[in-house]
Structures are given as structure tokens and as C-alpha cells.
Protein backbone atom coordinates (compact mmCIF):
# COMPACT_ATOMS: atom_id res chain seq x y z
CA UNK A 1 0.00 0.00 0.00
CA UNK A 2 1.45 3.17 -0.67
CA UNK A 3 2.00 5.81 1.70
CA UNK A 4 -0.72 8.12 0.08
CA UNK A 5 -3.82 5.54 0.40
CA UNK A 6 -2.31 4.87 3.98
CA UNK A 7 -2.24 8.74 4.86
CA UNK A 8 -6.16 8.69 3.80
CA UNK A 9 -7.42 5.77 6.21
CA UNK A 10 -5.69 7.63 8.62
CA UNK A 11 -7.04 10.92 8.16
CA UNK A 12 -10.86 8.65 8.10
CA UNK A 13 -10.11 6.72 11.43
CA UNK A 14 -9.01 9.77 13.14
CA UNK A 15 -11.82 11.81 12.31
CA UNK A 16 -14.58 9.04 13.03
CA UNK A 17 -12.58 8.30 16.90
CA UNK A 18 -12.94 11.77 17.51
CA UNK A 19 -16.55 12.50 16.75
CA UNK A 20 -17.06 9.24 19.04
CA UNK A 21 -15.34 10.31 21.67
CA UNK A 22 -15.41 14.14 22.15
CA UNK A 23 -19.00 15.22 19.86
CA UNK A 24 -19.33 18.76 19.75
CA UNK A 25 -21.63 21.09 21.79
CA UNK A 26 -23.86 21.33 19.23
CA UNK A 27 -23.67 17.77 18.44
CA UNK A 28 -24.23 17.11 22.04
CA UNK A 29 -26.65 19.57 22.84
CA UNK A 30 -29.08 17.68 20.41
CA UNK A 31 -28.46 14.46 21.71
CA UNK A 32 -29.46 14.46 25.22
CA UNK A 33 -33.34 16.02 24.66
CA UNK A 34 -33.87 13.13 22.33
CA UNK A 35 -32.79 11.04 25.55
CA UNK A 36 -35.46 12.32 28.09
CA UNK A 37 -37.67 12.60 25.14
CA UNK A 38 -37.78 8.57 24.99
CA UNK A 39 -37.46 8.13 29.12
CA UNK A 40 -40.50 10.16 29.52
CA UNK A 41 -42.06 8.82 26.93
CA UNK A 42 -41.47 5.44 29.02
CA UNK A 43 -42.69 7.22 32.88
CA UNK A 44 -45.65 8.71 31.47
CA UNK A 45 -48.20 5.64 31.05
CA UNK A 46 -46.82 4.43 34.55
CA UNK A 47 -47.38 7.58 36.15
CA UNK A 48 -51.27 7.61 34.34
CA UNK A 49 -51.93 4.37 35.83
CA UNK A 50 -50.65 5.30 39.49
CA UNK A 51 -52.71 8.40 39.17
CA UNK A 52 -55.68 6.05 38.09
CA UNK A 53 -55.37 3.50 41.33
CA UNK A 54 -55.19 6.41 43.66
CA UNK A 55 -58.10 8.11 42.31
CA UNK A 56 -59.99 4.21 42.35
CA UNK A 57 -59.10 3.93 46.04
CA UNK A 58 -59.91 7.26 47.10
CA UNK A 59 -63.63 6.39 45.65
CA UNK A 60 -63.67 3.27 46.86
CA UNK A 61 -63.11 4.76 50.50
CA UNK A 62 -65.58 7.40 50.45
CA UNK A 63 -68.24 5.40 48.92
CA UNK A 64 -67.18 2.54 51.72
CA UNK A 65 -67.52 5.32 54.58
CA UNK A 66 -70.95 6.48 52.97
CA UNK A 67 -72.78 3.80 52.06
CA UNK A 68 -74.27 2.30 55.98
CA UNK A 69 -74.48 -1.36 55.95
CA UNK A 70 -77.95 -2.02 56.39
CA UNK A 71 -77.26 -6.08 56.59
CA UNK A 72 -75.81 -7.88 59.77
CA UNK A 73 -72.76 -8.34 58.51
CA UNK A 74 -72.97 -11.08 56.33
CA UNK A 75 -69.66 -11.49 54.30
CA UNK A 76 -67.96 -8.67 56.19
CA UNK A 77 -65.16 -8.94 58.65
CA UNK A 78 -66.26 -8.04 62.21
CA UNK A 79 -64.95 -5.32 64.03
CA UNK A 80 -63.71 -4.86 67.62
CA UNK A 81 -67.20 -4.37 70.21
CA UNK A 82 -68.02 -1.18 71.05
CA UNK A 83 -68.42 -0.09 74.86
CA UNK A 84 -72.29 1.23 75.37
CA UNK A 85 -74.27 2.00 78.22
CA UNK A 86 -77.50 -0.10 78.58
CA UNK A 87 -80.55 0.08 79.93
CA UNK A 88 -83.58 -2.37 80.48
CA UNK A 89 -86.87 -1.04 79.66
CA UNK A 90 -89.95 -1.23 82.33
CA UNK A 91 -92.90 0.24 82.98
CA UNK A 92 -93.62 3.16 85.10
CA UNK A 93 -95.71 6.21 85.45
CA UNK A 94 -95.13 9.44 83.52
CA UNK A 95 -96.65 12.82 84.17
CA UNK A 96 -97.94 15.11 81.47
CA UNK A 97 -96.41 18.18 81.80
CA UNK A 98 -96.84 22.01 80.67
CA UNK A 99 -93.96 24.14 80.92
CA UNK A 100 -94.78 28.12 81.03
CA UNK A 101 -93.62 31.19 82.05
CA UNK A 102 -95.66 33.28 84.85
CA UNK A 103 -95.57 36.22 87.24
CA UNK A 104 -96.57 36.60 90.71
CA UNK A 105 -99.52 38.59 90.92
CA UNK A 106 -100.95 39.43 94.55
CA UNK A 107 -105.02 38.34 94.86
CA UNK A 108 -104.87 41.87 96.97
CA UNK A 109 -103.01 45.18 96.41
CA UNK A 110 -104.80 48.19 97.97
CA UNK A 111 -103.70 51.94 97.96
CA UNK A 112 -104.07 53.15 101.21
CA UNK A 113 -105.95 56.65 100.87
CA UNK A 114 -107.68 59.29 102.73
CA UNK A 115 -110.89 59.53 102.70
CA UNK A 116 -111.31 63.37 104.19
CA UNK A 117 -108.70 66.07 104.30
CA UNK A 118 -107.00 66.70 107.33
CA UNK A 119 -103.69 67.12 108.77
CA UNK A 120 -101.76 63.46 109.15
CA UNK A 121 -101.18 63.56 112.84
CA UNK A 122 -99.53 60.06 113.41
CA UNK A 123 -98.12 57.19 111.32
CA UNK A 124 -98.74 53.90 113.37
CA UNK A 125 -97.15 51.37 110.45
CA UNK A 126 -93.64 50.97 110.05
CA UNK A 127 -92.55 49.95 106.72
CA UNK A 128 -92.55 46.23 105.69
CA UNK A 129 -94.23 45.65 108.25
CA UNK A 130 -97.05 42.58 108.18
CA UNK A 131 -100.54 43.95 109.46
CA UNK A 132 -103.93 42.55 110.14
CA UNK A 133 -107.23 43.38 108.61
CA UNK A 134 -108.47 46.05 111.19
CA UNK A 135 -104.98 47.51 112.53
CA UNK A 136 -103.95 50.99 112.88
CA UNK A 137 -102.52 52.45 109.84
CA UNK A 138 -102.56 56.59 110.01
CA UNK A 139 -104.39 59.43 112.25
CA UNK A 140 -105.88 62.26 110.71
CA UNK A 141 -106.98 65.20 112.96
CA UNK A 142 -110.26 64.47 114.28
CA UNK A 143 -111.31 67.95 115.97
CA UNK A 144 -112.92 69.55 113.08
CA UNK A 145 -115.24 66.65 112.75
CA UNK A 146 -115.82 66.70 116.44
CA UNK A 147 -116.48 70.24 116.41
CA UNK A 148 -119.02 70.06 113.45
CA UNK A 149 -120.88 66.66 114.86
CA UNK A 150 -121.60 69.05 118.03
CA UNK A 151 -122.63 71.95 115.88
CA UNK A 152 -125.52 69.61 114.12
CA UNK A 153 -125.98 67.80 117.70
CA UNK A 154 -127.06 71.14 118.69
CA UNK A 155 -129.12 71.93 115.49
CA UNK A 156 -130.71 68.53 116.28
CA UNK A 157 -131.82 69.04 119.44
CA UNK A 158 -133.63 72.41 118.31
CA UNK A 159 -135.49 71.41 115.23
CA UNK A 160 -136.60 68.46 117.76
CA UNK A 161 -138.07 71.22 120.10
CA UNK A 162 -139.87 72.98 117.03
CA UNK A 163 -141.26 69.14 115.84
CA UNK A 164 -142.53 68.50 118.87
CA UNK A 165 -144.01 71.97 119.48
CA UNK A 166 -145.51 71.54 115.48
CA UNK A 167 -147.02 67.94 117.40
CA UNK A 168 -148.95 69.78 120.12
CA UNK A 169 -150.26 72.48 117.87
CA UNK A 170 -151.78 69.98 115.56
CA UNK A 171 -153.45 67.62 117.95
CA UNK A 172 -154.98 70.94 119.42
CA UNK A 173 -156.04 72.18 116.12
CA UNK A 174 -157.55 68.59 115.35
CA UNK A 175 -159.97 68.57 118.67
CA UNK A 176 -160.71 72.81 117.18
CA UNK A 177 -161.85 71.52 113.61
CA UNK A 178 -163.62 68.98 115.70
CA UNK A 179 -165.97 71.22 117.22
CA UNK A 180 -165.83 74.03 114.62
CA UNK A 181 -164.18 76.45 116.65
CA UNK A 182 -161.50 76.78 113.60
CA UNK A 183 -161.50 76.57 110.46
CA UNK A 184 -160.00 73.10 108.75
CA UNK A 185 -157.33 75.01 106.51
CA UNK A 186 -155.28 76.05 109.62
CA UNK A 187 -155.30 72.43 110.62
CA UNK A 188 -154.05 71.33 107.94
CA UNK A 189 -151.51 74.10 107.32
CA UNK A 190 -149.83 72.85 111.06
CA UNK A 191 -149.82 69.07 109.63
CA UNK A 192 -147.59 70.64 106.77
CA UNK A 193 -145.69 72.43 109.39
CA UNK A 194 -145.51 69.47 111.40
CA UNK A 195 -143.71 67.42 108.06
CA UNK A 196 -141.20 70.01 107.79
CA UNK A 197 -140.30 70.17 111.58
CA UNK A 198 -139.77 66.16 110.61
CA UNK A 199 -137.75 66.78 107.44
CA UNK A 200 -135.39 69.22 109.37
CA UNK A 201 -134.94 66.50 112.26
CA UNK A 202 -133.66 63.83 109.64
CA UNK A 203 -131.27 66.49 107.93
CA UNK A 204 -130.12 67.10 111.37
CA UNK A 205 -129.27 63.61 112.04
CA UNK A 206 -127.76 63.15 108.97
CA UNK A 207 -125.04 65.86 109.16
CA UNK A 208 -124.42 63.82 112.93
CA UNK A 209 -124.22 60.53 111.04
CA UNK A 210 -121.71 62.10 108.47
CA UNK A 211 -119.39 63.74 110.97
CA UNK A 212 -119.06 60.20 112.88
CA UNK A 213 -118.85 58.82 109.29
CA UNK A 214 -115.67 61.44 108.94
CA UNK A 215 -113.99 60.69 112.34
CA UNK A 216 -114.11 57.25 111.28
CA UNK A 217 -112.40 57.83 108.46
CA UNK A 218 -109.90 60.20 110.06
CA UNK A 219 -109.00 56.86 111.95
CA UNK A 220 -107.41 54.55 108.99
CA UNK A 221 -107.10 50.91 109.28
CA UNK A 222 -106.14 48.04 107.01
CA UNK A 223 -108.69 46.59 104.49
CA UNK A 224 -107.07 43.25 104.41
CA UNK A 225 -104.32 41.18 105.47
CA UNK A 226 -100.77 41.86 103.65
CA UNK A 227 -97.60 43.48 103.61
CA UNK A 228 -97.02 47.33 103.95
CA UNK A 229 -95.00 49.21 100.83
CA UNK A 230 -92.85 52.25 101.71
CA UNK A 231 -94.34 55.22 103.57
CA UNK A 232 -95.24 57.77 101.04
CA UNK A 233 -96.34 60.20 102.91
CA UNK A 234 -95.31 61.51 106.32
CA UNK A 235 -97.26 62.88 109.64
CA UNK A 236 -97.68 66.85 109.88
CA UNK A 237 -98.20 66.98 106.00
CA UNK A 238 -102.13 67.83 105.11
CA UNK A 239 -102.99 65.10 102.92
CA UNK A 240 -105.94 65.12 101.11
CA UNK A 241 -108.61 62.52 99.03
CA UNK A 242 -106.82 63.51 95.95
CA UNK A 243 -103.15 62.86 96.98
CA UNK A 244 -101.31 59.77 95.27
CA UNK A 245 -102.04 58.01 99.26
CA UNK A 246 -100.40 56.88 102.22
CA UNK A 247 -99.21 53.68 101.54
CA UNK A 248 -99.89 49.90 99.49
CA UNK A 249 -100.65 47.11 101.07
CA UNK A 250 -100.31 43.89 99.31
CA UNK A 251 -101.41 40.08 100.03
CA UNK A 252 -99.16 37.64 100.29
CA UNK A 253 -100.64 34.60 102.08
CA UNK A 254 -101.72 33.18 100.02
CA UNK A 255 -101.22 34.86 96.73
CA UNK A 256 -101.04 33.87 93.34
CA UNK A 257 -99.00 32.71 89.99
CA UNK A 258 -100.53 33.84 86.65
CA UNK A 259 -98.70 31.90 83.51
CA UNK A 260 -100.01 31.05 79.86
CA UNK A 261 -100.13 27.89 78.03
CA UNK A 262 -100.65 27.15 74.32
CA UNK A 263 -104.38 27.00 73.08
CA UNK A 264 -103.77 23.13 72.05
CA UNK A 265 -103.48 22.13 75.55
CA UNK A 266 -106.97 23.48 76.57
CA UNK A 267 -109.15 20.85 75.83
CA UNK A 268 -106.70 18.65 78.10
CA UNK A 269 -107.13 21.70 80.84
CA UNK A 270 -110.74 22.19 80.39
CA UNK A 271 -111.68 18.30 80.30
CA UNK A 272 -109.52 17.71 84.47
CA UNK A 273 -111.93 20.99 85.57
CA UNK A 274 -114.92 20.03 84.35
CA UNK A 275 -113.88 16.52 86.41
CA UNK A 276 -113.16 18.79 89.44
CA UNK A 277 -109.87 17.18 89.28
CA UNK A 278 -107.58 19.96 90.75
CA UNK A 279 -104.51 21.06 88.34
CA UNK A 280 -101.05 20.59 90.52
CA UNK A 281 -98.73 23.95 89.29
CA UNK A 282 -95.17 24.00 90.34
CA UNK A 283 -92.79 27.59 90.56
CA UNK A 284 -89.47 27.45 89.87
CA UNK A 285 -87.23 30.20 89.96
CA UNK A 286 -85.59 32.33 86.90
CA UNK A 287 -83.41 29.68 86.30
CA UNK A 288 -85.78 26.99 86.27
CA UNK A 289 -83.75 24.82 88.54
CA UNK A 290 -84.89 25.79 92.44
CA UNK A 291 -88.64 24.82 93.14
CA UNK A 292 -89.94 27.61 95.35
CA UNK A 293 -93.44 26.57 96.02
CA UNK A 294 -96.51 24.06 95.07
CA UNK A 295 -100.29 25.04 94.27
CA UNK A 296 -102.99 24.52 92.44
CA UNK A 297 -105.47 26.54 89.66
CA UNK A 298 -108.17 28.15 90.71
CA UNK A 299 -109.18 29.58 87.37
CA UNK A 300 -108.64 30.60 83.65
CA UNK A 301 -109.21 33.53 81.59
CA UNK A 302 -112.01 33.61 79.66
CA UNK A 303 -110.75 34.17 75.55
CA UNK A 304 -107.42 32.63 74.12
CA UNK A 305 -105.09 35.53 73.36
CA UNK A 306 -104.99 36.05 69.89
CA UNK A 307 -101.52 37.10 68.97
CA UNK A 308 -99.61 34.58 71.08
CA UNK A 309 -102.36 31.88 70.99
CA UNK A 310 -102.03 31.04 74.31
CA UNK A 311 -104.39 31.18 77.53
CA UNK A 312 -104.29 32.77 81.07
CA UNK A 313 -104.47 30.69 84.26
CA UNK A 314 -103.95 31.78 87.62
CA UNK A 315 -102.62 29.24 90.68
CA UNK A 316 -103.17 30.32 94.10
CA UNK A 317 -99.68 29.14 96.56
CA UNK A 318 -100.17 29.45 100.38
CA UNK A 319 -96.69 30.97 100.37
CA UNK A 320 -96.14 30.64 103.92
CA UNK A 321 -92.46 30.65 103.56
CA UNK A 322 -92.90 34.13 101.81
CA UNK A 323 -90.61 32.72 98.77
CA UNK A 324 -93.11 34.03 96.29
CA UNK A 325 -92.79 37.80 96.30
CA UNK A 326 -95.10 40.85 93.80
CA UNK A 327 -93.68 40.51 90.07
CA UNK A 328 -90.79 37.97 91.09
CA UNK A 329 -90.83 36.02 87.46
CA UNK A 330 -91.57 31.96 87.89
CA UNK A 331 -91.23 28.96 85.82
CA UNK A 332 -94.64 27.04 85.85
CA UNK A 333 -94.70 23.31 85.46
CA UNK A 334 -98.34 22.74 85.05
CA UNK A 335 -99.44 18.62 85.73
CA UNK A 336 -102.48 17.75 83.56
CA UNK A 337 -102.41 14.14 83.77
CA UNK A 338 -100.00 11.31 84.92
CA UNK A 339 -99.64 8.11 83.08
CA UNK A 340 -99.93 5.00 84.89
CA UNK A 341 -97.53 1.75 84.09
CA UNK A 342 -97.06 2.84 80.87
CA UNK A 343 -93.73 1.24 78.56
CA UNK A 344 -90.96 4.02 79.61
CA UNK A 345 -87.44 4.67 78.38
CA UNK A 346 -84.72 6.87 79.11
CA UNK A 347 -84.94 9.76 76.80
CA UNK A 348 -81.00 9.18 76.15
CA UNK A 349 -82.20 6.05 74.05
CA UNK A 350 -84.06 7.63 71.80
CA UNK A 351 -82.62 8.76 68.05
CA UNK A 352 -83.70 10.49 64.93
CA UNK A 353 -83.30 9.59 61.51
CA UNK A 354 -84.57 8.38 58.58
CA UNK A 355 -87.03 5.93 59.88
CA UNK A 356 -88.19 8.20 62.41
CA UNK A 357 -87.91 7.84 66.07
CA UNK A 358 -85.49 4.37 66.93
CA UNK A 359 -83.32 2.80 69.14
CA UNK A 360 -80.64 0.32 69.47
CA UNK A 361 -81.95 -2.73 70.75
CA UNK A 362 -79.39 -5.40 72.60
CA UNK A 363 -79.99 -8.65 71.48
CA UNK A 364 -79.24 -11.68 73.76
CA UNK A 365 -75.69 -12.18 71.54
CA UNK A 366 -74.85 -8.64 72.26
CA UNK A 367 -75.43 -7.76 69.28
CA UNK A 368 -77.86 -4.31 68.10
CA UNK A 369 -80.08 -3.62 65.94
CA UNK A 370 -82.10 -0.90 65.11
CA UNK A 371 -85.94 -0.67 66.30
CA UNK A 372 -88.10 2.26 65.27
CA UNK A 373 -90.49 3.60 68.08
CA UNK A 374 -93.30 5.54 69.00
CA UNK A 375 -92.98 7.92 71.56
CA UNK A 376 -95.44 10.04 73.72
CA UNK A 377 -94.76 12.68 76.51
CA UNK A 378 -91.31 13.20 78.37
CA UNK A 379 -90.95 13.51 82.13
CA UNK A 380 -87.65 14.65 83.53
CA UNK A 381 -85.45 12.37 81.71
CA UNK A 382 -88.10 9.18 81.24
CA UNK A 383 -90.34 9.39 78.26
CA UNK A 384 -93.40 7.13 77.39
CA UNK A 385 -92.57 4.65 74.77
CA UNK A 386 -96.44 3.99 72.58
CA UNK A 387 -95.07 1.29 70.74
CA UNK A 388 -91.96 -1.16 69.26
CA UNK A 389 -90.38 -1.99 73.31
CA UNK A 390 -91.81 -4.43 75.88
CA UNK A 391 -90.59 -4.55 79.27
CA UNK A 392 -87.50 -6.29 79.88
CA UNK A 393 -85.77 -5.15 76.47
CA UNK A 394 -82.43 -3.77 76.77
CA UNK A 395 -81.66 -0.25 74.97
CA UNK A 396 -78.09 1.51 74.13
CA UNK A 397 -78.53 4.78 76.19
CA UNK A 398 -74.68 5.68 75.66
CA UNK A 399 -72.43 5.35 72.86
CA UNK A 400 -74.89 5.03 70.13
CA UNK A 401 -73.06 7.40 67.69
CA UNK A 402 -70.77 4.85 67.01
CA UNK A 403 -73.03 2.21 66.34
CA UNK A 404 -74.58 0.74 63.37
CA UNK A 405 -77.17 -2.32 62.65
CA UNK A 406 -75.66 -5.35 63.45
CA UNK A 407 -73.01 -4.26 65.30
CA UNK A 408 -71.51 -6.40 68.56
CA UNK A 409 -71.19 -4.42 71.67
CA UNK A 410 -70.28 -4.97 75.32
CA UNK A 411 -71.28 -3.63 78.19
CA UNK A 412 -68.68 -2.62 80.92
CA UNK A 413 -69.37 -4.23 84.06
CA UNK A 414 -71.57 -2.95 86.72
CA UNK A 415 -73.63 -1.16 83.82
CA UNK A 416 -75.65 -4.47 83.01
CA UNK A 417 -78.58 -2.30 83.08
CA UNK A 418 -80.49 -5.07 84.85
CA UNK A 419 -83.32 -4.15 87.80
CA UNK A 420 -85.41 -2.24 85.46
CA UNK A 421 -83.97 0.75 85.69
CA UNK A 422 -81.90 2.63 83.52
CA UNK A 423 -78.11 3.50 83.67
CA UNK A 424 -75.77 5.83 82.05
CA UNK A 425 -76.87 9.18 81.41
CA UNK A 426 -80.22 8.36 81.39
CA UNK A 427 -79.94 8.49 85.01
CA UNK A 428 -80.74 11.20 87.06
CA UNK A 429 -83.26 12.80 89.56
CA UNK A 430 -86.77 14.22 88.00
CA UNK A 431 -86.09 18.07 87.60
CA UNK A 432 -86.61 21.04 85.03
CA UNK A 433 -84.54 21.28 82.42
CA UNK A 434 -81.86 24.18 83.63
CA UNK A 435 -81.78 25.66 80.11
CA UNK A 436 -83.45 28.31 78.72
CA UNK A 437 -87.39 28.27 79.34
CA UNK A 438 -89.77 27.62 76.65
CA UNK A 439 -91.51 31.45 75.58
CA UNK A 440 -95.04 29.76 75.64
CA UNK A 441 -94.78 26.63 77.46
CA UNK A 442 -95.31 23.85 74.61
CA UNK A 443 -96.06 20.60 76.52
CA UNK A 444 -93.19 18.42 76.61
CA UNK A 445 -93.64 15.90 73.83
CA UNK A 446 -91.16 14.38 71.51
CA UNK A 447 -92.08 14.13 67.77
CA UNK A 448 -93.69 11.26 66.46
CA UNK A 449 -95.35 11.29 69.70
CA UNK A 450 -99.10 11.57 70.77
């Protein structure tokens, strides 16, 4: 080979090493996109198809959480059971109860006035003080009704002197016409006389009768039995029948509770009265949680109110320990009937949804399921159960939000719910609800009910 062609092949393998093994910039610069061009071509379909599982589960695990199991749990894996409180149904006796709000209204509340003017001359009362019908209240200067009740004594005593003079005259005059030694007009002019002498006496006697009248006003007592206000007025001012007065007394054994109650419970109302059954009525105070006293109704209004719908009934308390006062605002708990052995539950039990009204019955493999119910009134925290429990059944009264039909529970020991009475917070003494009072005292009733 001559050195020419060799020089050639050379010049070829040298250029074709080099572009191998050192490309250009350029050369290089277009390479590598084409690279990630084909590795991303290869990631994207995976990363579609990751995207597309997560999506799928994330569906599938709302749709699991949504959708409620309505079966037992056929073909499902159980879970762990759930802790509840139980309690075992039994019958009992639950009162029907209006809740309303009232004011203390006094059967008595008497101004205290004057009944003549006069100067006040003595204050006997102090104030607050309890008095009895008849006691000394006030003084009002008694001469000038003394002095007058003389004056017509006096004036009395002379028109009976001219009467009885008149009496003579005509009895004379009578005997004259008699034997016709006068003539009949005169006697009959002094029986006229005689009328007027008469008519003069009985003025007389009035004006006496009105001046004791006076003094015995000047001498003020109390009308009725009750506590005094504050003095308004004090002794050495003249007071007169026009002035404001001198003080209010009030009753307050026994006194009264006025409250409304919706227009739907007065058929109830009207039905016990008409019995002669007497209507118990309960005061609590503002806060609907201390009872203050205990009476009874004595009476209703007469028409329903008709922009609240409701009706007025007053209850008369004997209020002996004075913890009703004048205006004090009361809760009223008014008792129109009382069930008797009727199915009860604690009101804890009962639910709402779909179906209604239901609980969580306790089978005998601790497992619930879900019972709808009818329900009627609610007292304290008992209410009447109409329909769909028996005695002996055994409810969920705590824990029921996490619960669902079919699921297996257990019940922590000592909370068995056996005896036939309830446990858990279905417990608990009869007593007002401490919350805020109902504005027009709808009977306590829970839907569905009666």
C-alpha cells in the first residue's frame, strides 16, 4: 500500500474516533433532549396508571364510609365491640307536663288613701311591716269633725223642740176643727208644718251621722291582710282625698302565679276541671332549677289571646315561707295528667333519623339492631314509649353514635342495666330542664309522639 492511500485511512479513522469520543456542543446539545424525550415517553403511562389507582381507592373509600351497611354483617369482617351503656326497659308512670312562664300577681293590692282632708297627725305602720285586717294604719286630725258633729248635735236638738211643738199644735187644732171652733185650713196648714219640723230632724241627724262617718275615716285601718310598701307620705303633711295616698298594702298569704299555656293544651285543661280534678302547678325560679313553692289553679281567663295563641291561668300558693314575692318572674310546670304503668325509656335512648324515632336494641348475643319507636310525653329524663319496646328489652342509652345495625357491643361491668332501671346518662333525679325556658310553654312531647 502506498504511503498516500495509507495517509487517507488515517485521516478517516481519526476523524470518526474523535466525533465518538469528544462530539461537539452542538452535536451534544441535540443528543441528550432526544434522551429524556424517549425516558419520559417510558414514565408517562406508569405515572397515568398510578394516578388512576389512587383516584380508584380514594372512591372506593368514600363510597365505603358512605354507604351504611344495612345487613348484619354477612360477608364482612367483624370489628372490635363497642363499649355502650344499657338500659332495660320497664314500665312506670309518667306525668304530662306544661312548661310556662308566669308572674306573681298578689289576689290583693290596695292603695291606702284618705278619705277626708286633714292634717296626718300620726303614722302607726312601720314599713314592711305585716298587718292585720283592722290595725292601725294613720291618724288624721279628728277635731274639726268633732267640732261640726256638736254643731248639728245642737241643730238637732232644736229642730226636735220645734217638731214637737208643730205635734202639740196639731193635735190641738184637730180637737178645734172637731168642734168648729176653727176653720179646717189652719189644721191642715200645722200638719204641713208638722212634716217640715220632721224633714229638718232627719237632715239634722244626717249631718251627725256624716261627721261620725268622717272621724271614722280620720282613723285609717287596714282593708285586708298583707304586707305594707314604703311610707309615702309623712305625719304633719295635710294630705288630702286627691293625693297619690299613704301607703300599698299587698297580700301575700296566700297569693297567686298567673302563667299562659298554648291554646292546644286546653281541651286537656278544660276536660280535668270540668272533672273537678284539681290542676297541681309548680314555681321554679328564673333559672328553672330551684322549686320555690306548690299550688294549684283556681281559674282561667275567659278568651285565648290572639296574637300569642295562648291562655291565662292563675294558681293560688299558700306561700307561707314568703318565697313568692309581687312581680318575682316563675317557671310554671303545670301537671295535667299522669300516666300510669305505661312502657318508659330513658330519653337518652331515643334517636332520629330516617325511619323516624329508633333505638338500638341489645340482642341476647350482644349484638344491636335498630328498632323504630313511638314515643309520647317526656318527664324529667323518662319518656313514654307507645309502641316497638316491651318490658324487659335492653336499649343503648350511651355510645350510640358509634353504632350501626348489626353491630356487637359490650357492656362494661356494673352497667348491666339489669333491675329495670336505667343506667348511664339516662340516670338522674326528675327536675326542670336548667336551660333556657320555653316562651309559651309547649307541653313536653317528643315528635312522632301523641
Amino acid at each position: 500500500m502506498d504511503d498516500r492511500t495509507r495517509t487517507a485511512e488515517n485521516e478517516i479513522a481519526e476523524k470518526f474516533f474523535l466525533r465518538d469520543e469528544k462530539p461537539s456542543f452542538r452535536e451534544e446539545k441535540i443528543a441528550r433532549p432526544d434522551v429524556r424525550t424517549k425516558r419520559g415517553r417510558r414514565l408517562g403511562p406508569i405515572f397515568l396508571l398510578g394516578l388512576a389507582i389512587l383516584i380508584g381507592l380514594g372512591v372506593y373509600r368514600i363510597v365505603a364510609t358512605v354507604r351504611a351497611p344495612k345487613e348484619s354483617g354477612r360477608g364482612q369482617q367483624q370489628t372490635a365491640p363497642q363499649p355502650v351503656g344499657a338500659a332495660t326497659i320497664a314500665l312506670g308512670d309518667i306525668k304530662v307536663v306544661v312548661d310556662a312562664l308566669g308572674t306573681v300577681t298578689p289576689l290583693a293590692t290596695v292603695t291606702v288613701k284618705t278619705q277626708v282632708n286633714g292634717q296626718l297627725t300620726e303614722v302607726a305602720f312601720k314599713e314592711g311591716q305585716t298587718v292585720k285586717k283592722g290595725d292601725f294604719l294613720a291618724q288624721i286630725d279628728p277635731r274639726p269633725f268633732q267640732i261640726a258633729e256638736t254643731q248639728f248635735q245642737g241643730q238637732l236638738i232644736h229642730d226636735q223642740g220645734l217638731l214637737d211643738q208643730a205635734k202639740m199644735d196639731h193635735a190641738r187644732y184637730e180637737t178645734l176643727v172637731k168642734q168648729n171652733s176653727i176653720a179646717r185650713q189652719q189644721a191642715e196648714d200645722q200638719a204641713y208644718l208638722v212634716k217640715q219640723y220632721e224633714g229638718s230632724v232627719k237632715t239634722d241627724q244626717a249631718q251627725i251621722d256624716t261627721q261620725r262617718l268622717n272621724l271614722i275615716y280620720a282613723h285609717i285601718v287596714s282593708p285586708i291582710d298583707g304586707r305594707v310598701g314604703l311610707r309615702l307620705v309623712d305625719a304633719g303633711n295635710y294630705v288630702q282625698t286627691t293625693d297619690a295616698g299613704i301607703a300599698v298594702l299587698t297580700q301575700l298569704h296566700p297569693i297567686s302565679v298567673i302563667f299562659t299555656v298554648p291554646e292546644d293544651d286546653l281541651p286537656d285543661i278544660m276536660a280535668q276541671m270540668r272533672a273537678g280534678t284539681p290542676l297541681e302547678v309548680t314555681a321554679y325560679d328564673r333559672a328553672n332549677v330551684t322549686r320555690l313553692a306548690v299550688g294549684k289553679v283556681i281559674t282561667l281567663d275567659n278568651q285565648i289571646d290572639t296574637t300569642t295563641g295562648t291562655v291565662k291561668l292563675r294558681a293560688e300558693f299558700q306561700n307561707q315561707d314568703d318565697k313568692l314575692f309581687p312581680n318575682q318572674f316563675v317557671n310554671a310546670r303545670l301537671l295535667i295528667n299522669t300516666l300510669h304503668n305505661v312502657v318508659t325509656a330513658p330519653t337518652a335512648s331515643i334517636q332520629r333519623g330516617a325511619p323516624g324515632a329508633f333505638v338500638y336494641l341489645i340482642g341476647a348475643d350482644d349484638t344491636v339492631s335498630v328498632r323504630t319507636v313511638e314515643v309520647g310525653p317526656t318527664d324529667g329524663g323518662m319518656v313514654a314509649v307507645t309502641s316497638g319496646l316491651a318490658p324487659g328489652d335492653r336499649v343503648v342509652v350511651d355510645g350510640a353514635d358509634r353504632l350501626r345495625d348489626g353491630a356487637q357491643v359490650f357492656i362494661p361491668s356494673g352497667d348491666n342495666g339489669a333491675g329495670g332501671g336505667h343506667q348511664g346518662k339516662a340516670a338522674g333525679p326528675e327536675a326542670p330542664a336548667s336551660g333556657e325556658p320555653s316562651r309559651r310553654g309547649n307541653r313536653q312531647r317528643q315528635q312522632g309522639g301523641q
